[in-house]
C-alpha atoms as a PDB file:
ATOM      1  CA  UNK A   1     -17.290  -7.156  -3.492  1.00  0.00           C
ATOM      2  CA  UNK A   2     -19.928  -7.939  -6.081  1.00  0.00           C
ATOM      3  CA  UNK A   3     -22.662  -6.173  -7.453  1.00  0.00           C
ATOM      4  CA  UNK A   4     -25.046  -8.832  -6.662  1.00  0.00           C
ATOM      5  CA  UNK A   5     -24.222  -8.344  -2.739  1.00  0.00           C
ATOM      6  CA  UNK A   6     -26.698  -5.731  -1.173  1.00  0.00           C
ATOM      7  CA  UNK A   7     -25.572  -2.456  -0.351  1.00  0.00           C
ATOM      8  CA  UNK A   8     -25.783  -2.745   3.226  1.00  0.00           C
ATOM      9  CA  UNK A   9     -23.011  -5.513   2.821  1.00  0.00           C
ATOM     10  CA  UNK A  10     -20.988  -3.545   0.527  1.00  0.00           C
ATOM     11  CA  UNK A  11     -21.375  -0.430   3.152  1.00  0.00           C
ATOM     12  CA  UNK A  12     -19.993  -2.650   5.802  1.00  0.00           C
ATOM     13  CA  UNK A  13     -17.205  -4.223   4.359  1.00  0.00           C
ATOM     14  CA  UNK A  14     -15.922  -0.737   3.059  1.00  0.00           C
ATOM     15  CA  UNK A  15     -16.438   0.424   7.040  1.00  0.00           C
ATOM     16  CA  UNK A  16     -14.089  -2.722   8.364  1.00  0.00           C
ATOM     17  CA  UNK A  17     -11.381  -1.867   5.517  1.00  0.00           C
ATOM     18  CA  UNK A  18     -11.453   1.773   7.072  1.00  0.00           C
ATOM     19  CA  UNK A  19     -10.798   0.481  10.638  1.00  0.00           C
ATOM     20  CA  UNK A  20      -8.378  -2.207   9.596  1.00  0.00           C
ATOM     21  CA  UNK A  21      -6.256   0.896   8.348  1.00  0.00           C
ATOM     22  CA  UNK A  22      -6.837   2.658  11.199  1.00  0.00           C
ATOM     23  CA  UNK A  23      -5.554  -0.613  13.603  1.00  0.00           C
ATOM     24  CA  UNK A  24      -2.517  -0.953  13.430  1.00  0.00           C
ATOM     25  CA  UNK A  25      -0.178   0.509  16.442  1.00  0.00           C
ATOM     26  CA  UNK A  26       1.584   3.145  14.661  1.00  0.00           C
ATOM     27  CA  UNK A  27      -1.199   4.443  12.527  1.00  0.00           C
ATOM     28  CA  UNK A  28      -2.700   5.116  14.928  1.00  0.00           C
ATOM     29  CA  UNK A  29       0.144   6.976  16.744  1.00  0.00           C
ATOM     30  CA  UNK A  30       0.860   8.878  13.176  1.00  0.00           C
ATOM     31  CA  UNK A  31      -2.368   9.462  13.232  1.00  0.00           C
ATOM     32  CA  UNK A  32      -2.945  11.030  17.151  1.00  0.00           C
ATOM     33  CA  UNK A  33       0.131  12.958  16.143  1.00  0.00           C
ATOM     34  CA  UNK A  34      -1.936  15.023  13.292  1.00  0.00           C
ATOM     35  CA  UNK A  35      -4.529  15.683  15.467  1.00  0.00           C
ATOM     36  CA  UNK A  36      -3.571  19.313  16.007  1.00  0.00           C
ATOM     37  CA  UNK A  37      -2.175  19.919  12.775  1.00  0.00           C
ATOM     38  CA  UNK A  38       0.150  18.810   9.784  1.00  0.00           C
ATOM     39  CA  UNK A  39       3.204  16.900  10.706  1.00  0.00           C
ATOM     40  CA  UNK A  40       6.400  17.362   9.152  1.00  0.00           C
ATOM     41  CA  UNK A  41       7.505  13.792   7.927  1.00  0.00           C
ATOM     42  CA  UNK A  42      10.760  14.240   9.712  1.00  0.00           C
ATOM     43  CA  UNK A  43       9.066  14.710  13.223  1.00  0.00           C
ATOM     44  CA  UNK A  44       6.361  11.312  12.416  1.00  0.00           C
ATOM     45  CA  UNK A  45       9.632   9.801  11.761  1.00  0.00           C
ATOM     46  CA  UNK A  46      11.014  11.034  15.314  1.00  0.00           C
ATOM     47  CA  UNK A  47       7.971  10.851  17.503  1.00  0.00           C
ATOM     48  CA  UNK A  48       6.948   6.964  16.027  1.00  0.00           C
ATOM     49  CA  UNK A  49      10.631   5.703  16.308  1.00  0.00           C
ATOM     50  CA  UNK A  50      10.021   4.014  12.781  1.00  0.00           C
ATOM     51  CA  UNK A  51      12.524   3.748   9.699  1.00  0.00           C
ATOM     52  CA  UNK A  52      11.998   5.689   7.134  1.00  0.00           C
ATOM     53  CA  UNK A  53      10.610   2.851   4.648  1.00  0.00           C
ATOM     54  CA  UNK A  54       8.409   1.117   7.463  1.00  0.00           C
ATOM     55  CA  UNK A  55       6.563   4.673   7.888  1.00  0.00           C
ATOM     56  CA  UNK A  56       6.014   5.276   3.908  1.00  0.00           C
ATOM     57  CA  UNK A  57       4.708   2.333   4.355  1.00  0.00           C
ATOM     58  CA  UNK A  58       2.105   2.721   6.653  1.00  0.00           C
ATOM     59  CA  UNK A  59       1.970   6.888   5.773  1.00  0.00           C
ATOM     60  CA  UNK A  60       0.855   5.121   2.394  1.00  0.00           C
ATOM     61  CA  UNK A  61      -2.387   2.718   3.624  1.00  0.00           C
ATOM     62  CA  UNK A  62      -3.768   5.975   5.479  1.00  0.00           C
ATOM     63  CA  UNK A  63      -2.995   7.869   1.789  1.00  0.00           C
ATOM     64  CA  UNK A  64      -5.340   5.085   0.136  1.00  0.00           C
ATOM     65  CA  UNK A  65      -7.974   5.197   2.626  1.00  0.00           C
ATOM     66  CA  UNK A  66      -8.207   9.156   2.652  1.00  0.00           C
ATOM     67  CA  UNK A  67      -7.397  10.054   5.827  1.00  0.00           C
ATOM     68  CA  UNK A  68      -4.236  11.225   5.773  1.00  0.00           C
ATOM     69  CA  UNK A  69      -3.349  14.253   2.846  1.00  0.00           C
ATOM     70  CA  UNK A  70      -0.160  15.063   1.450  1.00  0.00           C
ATOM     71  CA  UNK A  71       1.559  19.056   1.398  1.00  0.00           C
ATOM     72  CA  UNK A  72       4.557  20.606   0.984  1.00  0.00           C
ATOM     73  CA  UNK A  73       5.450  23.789   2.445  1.00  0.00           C
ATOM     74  CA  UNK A  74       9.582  25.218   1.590  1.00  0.00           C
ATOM     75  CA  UNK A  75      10.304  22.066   0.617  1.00  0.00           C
ATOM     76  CA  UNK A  76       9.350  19.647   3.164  1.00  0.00           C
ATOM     77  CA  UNK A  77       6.731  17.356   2.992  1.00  0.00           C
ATOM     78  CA  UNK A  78       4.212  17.179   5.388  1.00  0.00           C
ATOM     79  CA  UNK A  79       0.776  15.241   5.857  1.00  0.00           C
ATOM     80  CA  UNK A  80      -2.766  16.177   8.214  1.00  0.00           C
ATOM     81  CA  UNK A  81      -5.606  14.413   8.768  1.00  0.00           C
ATOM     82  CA  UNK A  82      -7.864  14.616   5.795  1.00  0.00           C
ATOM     83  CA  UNK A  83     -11.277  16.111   7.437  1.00  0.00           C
ATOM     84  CA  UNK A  84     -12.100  16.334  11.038  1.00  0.00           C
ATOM     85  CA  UNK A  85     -14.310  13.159  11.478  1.00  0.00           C
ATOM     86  CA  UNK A  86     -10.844  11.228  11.216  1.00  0.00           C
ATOM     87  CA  UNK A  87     -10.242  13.480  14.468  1.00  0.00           C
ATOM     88  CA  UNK A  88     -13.284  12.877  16.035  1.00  0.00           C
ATOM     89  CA  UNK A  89     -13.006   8.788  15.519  1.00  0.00           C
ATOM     90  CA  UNK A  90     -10.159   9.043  17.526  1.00  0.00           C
ATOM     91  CA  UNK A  91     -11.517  10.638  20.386  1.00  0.00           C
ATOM     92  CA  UNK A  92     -14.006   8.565  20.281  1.00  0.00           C
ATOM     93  CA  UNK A  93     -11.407   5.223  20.600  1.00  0.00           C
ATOM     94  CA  UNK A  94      -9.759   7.340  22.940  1.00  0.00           C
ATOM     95  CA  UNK A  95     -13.472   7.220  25.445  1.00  0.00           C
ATOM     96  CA  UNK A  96     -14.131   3.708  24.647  1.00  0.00           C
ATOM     97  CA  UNK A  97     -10.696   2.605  25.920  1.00  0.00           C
ATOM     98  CA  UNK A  98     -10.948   4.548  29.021  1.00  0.00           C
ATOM     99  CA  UNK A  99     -14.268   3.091  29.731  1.00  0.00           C
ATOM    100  CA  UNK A 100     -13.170  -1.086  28.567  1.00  0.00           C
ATOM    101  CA  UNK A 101      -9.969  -0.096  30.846  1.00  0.00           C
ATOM    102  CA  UNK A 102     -12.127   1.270  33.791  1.00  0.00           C
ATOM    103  CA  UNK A 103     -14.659  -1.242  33.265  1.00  0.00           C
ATOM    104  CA  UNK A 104     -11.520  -4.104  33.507  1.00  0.00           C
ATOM    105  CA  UNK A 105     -10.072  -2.607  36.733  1.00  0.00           C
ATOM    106  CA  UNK A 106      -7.450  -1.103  34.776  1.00  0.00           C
ATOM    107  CA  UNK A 107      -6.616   2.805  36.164  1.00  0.00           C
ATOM    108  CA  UNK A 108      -8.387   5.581  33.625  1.00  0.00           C
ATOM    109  CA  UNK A 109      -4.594   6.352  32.272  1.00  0.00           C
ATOM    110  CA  UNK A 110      -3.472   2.942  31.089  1.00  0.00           C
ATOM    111  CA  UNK A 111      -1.585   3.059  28.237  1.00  0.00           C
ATOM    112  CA  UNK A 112      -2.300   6.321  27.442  1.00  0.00           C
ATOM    113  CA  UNK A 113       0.501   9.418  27.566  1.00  0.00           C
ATOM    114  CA  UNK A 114      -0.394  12.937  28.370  1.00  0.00           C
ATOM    115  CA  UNK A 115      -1.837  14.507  25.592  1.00  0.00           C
ATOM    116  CA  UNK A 116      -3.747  11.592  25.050  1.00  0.00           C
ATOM    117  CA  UNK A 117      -1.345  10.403  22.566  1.00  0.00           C
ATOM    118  CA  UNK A 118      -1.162   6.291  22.974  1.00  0.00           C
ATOM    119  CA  UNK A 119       1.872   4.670  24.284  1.00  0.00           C
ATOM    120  CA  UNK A 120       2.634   1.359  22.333  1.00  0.00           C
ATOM    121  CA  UNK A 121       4.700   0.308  25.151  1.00  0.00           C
ATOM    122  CA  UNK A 122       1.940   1.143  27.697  1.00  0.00           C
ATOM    123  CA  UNK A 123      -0.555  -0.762  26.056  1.00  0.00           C
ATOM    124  CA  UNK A 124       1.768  -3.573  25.335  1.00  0.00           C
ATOM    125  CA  UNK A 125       2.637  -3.413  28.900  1.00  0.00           C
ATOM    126  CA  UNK A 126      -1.170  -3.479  29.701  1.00  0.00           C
ATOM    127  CA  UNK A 127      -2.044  -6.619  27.345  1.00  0.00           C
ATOM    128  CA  UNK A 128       0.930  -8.450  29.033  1.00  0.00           C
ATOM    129  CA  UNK A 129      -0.067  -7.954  32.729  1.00  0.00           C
ATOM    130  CA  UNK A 130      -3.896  -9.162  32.249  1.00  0.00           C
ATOM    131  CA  UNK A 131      -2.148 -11.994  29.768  1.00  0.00           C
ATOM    132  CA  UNK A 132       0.285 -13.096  32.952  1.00  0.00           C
ATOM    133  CA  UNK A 133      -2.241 -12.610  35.789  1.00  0.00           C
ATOM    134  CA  UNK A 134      -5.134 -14.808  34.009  1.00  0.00           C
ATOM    135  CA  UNK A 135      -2.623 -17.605  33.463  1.00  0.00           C
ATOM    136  CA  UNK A 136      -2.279 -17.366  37.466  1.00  0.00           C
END
């Protein structure tokens, strides 16, 4: 960004390098998992299924962008969503995909575990069904 680009540019390019954080797979999974509260770093590690250096990893992007924030409580380290609007952007994602799946035939569900927490496998299994039945 440069100063000579107008603010509305600069406003919008800042907005796409929050949602590129936020769109990746397991971010968004870590994320859904803080939802109701801070996560210990040993269950994000459990419930996500990732090693430990592929989740500092991506524990790290959502650290830069401010939605994520670090604590510590006897030791442990833990991490919550920085301010409820990160919260609320995920419900949010989580309407708009039930309406683009309803809207595509797809049942309200798809891809989606109870609690509303995503399924990486569902979806995947989602995108490869519509991927194999338009190359019918």
């Amino acid at each position: 960004m440069t100063d000579d680009m107008p603010e509305g540019v600069i406003r919008t390019e800042v907005k796409a390098e929050l949602f590129k954080s936020m769109g990746h797979p397991a971010r968004i999974l870590i994320l859904e998992m803080m939802v109701d509260g801070p996560v210990a770093v040993s269950h994000l590690r459990d419930g996500t299924g990732l090693e430990a250096s592929n989740l500092s990893q991506h524990l790290g992007i959502l650290r830069r962008q401010r939605l994520i924030v670090p604590s510590r409580k006897d030791g442990r380290l833990f991490y919550e969503l920085s301010c409820n609007d990160v919260s609320e952007v995920l419900a949010a994602a989580r309407g708009l995909l039930g309406t683009v799946l309803q809207a595509s035939g797809f049942p309200p569900a798809s891809g989606i575990q109870a609690g509303g927490v995503p399924s990486v496998a569902g979806l995947a299994a989602v995108g490869a069904s519509s991927r194999q039945a338009a190359s019918l």
